[in-house]
N, C-alpha and C. Protein backbone atom coordinates (compact mmCIF):
# COMPACT_ATOMS: atom_id res chain seq x y z
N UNK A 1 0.84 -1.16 0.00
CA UNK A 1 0.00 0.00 0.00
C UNK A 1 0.90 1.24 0.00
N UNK A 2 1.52 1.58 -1.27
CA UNK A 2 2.43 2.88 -1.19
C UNK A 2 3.53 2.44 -0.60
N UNK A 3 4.35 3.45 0.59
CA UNK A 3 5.34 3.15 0.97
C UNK A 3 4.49 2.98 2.56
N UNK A 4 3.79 2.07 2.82
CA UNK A 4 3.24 1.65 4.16
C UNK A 4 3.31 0.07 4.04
N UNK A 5 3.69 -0.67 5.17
CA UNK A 5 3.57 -1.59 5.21
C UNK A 5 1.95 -2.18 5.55
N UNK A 6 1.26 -3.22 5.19
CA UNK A 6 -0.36 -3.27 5.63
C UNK A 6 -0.52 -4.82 5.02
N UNK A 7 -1.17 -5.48 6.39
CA UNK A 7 -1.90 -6.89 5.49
C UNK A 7 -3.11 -6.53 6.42
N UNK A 8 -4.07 -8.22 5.97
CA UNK A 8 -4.96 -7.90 5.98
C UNK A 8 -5.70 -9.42 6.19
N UNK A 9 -5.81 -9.83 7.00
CA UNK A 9 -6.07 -11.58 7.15
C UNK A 9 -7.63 -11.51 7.67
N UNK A 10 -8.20 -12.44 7.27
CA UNK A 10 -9.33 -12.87 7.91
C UNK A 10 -10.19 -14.36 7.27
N UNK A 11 -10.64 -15.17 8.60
CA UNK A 11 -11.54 -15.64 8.86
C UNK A 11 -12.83 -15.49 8.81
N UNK A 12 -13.67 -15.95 7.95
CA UNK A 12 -15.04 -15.75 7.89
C UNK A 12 -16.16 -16.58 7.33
N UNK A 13 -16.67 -17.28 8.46
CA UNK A 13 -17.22 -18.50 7.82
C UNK A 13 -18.65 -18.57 8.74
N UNK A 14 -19.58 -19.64 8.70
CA UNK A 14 -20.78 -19.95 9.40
C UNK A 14 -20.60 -20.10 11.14
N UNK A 15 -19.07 -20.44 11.09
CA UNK A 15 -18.80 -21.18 12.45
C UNK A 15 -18.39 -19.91 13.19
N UNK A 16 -19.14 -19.33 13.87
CA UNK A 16 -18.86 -18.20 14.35
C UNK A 16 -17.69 -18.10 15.74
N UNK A 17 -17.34 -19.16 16.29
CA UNK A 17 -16.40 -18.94 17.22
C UNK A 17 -14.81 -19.06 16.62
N UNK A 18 -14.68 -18.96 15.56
CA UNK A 18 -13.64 -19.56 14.31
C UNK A 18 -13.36 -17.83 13.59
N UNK A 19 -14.37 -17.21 13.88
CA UNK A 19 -14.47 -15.91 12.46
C UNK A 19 -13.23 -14.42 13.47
N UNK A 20 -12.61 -14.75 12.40
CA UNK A 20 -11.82 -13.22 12.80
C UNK A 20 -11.55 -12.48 11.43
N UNK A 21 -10.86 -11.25 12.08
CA UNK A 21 -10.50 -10.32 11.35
C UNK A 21 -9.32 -9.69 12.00
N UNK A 22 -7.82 -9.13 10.81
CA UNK A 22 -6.79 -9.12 11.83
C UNK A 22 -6.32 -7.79 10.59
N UNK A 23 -5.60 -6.85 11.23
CA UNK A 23 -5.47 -5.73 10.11
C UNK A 23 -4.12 -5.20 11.40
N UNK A 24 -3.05 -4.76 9.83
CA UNK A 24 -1.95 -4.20 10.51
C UNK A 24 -1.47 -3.47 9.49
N UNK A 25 -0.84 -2.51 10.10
CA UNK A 25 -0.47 -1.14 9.06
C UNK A 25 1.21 -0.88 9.82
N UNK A 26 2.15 -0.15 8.81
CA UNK A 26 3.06 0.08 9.63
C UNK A 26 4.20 1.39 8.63
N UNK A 27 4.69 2.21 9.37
CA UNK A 27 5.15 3.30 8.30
C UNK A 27 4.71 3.90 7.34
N UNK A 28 5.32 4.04 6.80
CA UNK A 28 4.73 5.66 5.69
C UNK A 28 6.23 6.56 5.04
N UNK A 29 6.24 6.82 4.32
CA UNK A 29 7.33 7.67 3.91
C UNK A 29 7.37 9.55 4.21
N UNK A 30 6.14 9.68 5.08
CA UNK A 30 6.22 11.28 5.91
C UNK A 30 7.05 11.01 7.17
N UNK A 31 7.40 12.05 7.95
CA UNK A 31 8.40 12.01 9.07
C UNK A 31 7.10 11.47 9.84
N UNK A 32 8.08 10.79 10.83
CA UNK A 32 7.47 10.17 12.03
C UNK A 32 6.13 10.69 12.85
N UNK A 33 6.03 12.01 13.17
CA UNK A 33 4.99 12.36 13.33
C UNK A 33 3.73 12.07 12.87
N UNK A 34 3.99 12.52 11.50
CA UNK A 34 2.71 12.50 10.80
C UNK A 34 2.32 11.02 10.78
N UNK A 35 3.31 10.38 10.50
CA UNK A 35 3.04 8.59 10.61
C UNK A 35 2.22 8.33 11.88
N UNK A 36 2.58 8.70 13.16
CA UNK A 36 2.03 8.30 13.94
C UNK A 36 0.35 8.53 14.22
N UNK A 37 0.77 10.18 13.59
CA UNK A 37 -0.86 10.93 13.38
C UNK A 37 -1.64 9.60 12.64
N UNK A 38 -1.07 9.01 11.38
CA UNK A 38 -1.44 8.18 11.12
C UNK A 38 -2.41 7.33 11.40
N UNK A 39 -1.68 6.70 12.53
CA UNK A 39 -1.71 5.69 12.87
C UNK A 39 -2.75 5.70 13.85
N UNK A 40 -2.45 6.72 14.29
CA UNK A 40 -3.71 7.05 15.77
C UNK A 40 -5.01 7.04 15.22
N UNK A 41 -5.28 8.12 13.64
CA UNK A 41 -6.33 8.01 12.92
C UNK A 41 -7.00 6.91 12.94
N UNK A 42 -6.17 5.85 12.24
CA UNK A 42 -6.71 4.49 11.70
C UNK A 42 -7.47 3.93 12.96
N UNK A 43 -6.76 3.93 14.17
CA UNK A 43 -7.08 2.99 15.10
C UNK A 43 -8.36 3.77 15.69
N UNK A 44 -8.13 5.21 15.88
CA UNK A 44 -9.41 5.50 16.29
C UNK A 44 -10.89 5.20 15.57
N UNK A 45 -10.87 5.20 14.14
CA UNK A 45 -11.99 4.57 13.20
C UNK A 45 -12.24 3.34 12.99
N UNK A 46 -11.03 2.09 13.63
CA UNK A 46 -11.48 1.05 13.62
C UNK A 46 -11.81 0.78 14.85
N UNK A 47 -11.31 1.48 15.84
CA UNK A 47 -12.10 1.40 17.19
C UNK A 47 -13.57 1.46 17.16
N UNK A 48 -14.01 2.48 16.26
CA UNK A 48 -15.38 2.97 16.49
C UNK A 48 -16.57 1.73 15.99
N UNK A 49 -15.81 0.78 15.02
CA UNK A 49 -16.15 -0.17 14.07
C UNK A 49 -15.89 -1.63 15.21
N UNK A 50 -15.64 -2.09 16.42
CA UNK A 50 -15.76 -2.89 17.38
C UNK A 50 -14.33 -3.48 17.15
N UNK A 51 -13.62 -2.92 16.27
CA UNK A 51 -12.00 -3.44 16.34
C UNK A 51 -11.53 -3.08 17.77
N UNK A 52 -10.76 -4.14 18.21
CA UNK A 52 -9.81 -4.17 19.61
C UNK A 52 -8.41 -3.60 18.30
N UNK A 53 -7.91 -2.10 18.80
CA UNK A 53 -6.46 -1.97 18.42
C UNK A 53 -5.87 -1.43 19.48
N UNK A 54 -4.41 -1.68 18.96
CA UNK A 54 -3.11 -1.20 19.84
C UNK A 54 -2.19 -0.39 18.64
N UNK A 55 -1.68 0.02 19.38
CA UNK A 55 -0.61 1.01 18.48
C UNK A 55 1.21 1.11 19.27
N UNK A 56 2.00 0.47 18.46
CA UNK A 56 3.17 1.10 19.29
C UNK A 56 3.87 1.90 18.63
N UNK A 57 4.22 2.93 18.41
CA UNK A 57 5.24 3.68 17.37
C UNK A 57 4.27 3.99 16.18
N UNK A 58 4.27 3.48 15.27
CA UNK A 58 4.18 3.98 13.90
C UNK A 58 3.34 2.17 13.63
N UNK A 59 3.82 1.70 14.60
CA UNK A 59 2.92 0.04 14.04
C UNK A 59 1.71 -0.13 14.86
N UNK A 60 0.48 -0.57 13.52
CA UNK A 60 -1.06 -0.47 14.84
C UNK A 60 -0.85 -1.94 14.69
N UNK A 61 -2.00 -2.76 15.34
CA UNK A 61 -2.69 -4.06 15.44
C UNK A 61 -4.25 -3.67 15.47
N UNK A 62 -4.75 -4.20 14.74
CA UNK A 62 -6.05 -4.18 14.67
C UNK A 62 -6.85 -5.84 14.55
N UNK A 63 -7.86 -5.89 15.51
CA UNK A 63 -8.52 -7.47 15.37
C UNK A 63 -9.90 -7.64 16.24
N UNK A 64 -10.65 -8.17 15.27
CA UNK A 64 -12.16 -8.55 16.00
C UNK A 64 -12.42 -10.08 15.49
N UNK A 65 -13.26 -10.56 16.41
CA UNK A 65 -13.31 -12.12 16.38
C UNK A 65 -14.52 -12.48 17.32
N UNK A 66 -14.89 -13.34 16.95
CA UNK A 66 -15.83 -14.21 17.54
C UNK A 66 -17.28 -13.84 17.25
N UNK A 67 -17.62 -12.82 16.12
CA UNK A 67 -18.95 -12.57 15.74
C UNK A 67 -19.82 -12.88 14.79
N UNK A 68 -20.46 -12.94 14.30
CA UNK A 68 -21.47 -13.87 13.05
C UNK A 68 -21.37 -13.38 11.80
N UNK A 69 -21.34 -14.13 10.89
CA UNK A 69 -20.78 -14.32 9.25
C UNK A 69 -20.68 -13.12 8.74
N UNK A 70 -22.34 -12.53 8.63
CA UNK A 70 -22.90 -11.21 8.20
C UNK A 70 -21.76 -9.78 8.81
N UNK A 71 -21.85 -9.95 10.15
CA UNK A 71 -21.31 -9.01 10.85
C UNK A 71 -19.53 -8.45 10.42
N UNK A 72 -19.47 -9.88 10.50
CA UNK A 72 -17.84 -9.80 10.00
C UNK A 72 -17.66 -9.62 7.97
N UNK A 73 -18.49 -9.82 7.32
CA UNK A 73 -17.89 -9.40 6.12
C UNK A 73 -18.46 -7.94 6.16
N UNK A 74 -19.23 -7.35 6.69
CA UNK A 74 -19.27 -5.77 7.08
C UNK A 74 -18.35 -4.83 7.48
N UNK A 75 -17.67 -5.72 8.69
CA UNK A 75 -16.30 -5.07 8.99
C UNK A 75 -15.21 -5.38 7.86
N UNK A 76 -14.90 -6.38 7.11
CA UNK A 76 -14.43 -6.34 6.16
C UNK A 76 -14.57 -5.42 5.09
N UNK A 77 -15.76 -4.85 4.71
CA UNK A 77 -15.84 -3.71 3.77
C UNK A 77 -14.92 -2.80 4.53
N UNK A 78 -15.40 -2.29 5.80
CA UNK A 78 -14.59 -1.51 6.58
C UNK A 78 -13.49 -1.55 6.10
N UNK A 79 -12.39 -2.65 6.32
CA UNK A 79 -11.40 -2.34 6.42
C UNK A 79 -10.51 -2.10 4.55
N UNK A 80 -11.53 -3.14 3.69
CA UNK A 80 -11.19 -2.10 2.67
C UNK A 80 -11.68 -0.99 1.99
N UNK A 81 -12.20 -0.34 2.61
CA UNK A 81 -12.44 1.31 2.47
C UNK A 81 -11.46 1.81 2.86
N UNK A 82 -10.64 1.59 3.98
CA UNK A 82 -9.62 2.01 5.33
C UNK A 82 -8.66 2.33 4.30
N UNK A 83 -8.57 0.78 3.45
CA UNK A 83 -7.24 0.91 3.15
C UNK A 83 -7.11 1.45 2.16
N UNK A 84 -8.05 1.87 0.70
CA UNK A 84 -8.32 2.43 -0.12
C UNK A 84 -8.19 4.04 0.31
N UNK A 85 -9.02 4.06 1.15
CA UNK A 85 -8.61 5.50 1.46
C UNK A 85 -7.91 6.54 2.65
N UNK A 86 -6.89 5.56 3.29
CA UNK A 86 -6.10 6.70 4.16
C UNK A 86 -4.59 6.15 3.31
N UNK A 87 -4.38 6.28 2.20
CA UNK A 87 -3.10 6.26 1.79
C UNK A 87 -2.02 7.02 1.94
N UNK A 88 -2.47 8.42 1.79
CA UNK A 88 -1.80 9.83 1.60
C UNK A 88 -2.64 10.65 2.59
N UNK A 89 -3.10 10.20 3.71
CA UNK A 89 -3.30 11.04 4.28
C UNK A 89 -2.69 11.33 5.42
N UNK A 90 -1.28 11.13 5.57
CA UNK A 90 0.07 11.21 6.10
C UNK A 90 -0.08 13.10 5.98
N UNK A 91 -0.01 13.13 4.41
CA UNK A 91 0.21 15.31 4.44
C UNK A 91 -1.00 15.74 4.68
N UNK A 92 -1.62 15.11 5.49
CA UNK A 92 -2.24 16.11 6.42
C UNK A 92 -2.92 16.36 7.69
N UNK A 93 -1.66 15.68 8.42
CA UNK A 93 -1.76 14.98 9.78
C UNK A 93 -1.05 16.03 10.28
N UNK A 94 -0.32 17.06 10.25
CA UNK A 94 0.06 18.37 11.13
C UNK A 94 -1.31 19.34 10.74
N UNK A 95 -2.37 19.04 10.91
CA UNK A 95 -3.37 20.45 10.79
C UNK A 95 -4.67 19.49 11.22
N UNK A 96 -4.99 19.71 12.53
CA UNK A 96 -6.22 19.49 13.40
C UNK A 96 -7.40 19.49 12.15
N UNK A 97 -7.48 20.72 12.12
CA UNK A 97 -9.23 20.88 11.42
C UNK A 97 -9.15 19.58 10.20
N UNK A 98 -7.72 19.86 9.33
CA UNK A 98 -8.20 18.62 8.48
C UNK A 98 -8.02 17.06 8.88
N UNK A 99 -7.31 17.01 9.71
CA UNK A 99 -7.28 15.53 10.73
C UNK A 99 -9.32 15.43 11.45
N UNK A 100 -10.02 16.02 11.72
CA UNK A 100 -10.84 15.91 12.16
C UNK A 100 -12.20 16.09 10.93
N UNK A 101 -11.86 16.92 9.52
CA UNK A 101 -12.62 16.62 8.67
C UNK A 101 -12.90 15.45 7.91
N UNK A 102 -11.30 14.61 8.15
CA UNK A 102 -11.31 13.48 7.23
C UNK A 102 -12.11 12.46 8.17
N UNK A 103 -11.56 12.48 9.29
CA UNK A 103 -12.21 11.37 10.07
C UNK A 103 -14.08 11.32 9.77
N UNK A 104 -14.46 12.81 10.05
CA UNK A 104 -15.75 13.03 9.73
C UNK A 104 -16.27 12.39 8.30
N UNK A 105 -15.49 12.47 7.57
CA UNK A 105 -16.03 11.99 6.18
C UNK A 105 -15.92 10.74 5.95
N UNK A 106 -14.78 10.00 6.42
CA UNK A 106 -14.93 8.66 6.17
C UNK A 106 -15.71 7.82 7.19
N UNK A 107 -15.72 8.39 8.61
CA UNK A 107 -16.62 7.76 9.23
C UNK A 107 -18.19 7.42 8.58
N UNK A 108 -18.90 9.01 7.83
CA UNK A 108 -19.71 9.13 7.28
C UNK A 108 -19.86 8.59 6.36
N UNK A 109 -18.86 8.17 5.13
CA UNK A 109 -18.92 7.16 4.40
C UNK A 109 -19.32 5.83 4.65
N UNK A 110 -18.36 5.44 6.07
CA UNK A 110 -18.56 3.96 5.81
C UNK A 110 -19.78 3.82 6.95
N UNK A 111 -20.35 4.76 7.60
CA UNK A 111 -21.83 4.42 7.92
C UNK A 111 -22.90 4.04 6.97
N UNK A 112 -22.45 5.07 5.59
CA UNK A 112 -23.37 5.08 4.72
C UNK A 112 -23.26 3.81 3.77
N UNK A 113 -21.81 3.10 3.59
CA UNK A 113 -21.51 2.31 3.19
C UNK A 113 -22.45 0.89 4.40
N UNK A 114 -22.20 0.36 5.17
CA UNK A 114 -22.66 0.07 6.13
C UNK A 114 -24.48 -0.15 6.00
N UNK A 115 -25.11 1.17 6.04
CA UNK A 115 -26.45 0.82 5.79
C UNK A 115 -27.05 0.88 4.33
N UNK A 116 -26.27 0.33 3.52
CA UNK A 116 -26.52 0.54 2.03
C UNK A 116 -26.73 1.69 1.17
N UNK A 117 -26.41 2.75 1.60
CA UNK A 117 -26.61 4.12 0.94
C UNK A 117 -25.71 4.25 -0.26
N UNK A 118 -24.58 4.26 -0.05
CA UNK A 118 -23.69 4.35 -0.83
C UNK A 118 -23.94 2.91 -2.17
N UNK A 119 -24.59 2.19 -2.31
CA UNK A 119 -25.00 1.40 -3.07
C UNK A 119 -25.73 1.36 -3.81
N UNK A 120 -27.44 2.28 -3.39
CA UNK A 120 -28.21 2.56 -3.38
C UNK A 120 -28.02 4.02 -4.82
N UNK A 121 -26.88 4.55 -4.26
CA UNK A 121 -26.54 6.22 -4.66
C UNK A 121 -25.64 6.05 -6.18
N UNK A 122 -25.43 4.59 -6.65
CA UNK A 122 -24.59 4.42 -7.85
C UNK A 122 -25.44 3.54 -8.83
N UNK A 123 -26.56 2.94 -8.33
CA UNK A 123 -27.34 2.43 -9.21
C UNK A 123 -27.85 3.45 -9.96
């Protein structure tokens, strides 16, 4: 994904004590800061999405598990929206207002993504 390191594993089947989801991101080619801004971003939006993350440095962990089929390929859209769209948004992690517009918009996206709107809006 660019110059970021990122996989992306998951489990997802009928057998619901079996179903995970595991997402890890790491660097960026902006100075450290902004990486971390990064990083904090990501985890705070997959937080909001029932992901358990951690963050040390510039490397997150992200992972949810043990929930039902449906539920989990939902969070899977999640996470590729995530990754589709916080690529470059490293330049612009020193400026609050736009660190807090983006969050606003993609949160809003993938709600809308989420309850079929965005699906709905391309037919």
């Amino acid at each position: 994904m660019g110059y970021h390191f990122c996989t992306m594993e998951a489990m997802v089947s009928e057998r619901r004590p079996e179903n995970y989801l595991r997402f890890t991101f790491k660097g960026g080619a902006a100075d450290y800061e902004r990486c971390l801004g990064r990083v904090r971003f990501i985890q705070e939006i997959l937080e909001r999405y029932d992901f358990h993350a951690s963050a040390n440095g510039d490397h997150m962990d992200a992972r949810l598990e043990g929930r039902g089929q449906d539920y989990m390929l939902e969070r899977l859209k999640v996470l590729g929206y995530l990754t589709l769209h916080t690529r470059q948004l490293d330049m612009i992690m020193g400026n609050p207002a736009r660190v807090q517009y983006y969050k606003n918009k993609l949160t809003s996206d993938i709600d809308r993504m989420l309850a079929g709107e965005l699906e709905k809006e391309k037919a």
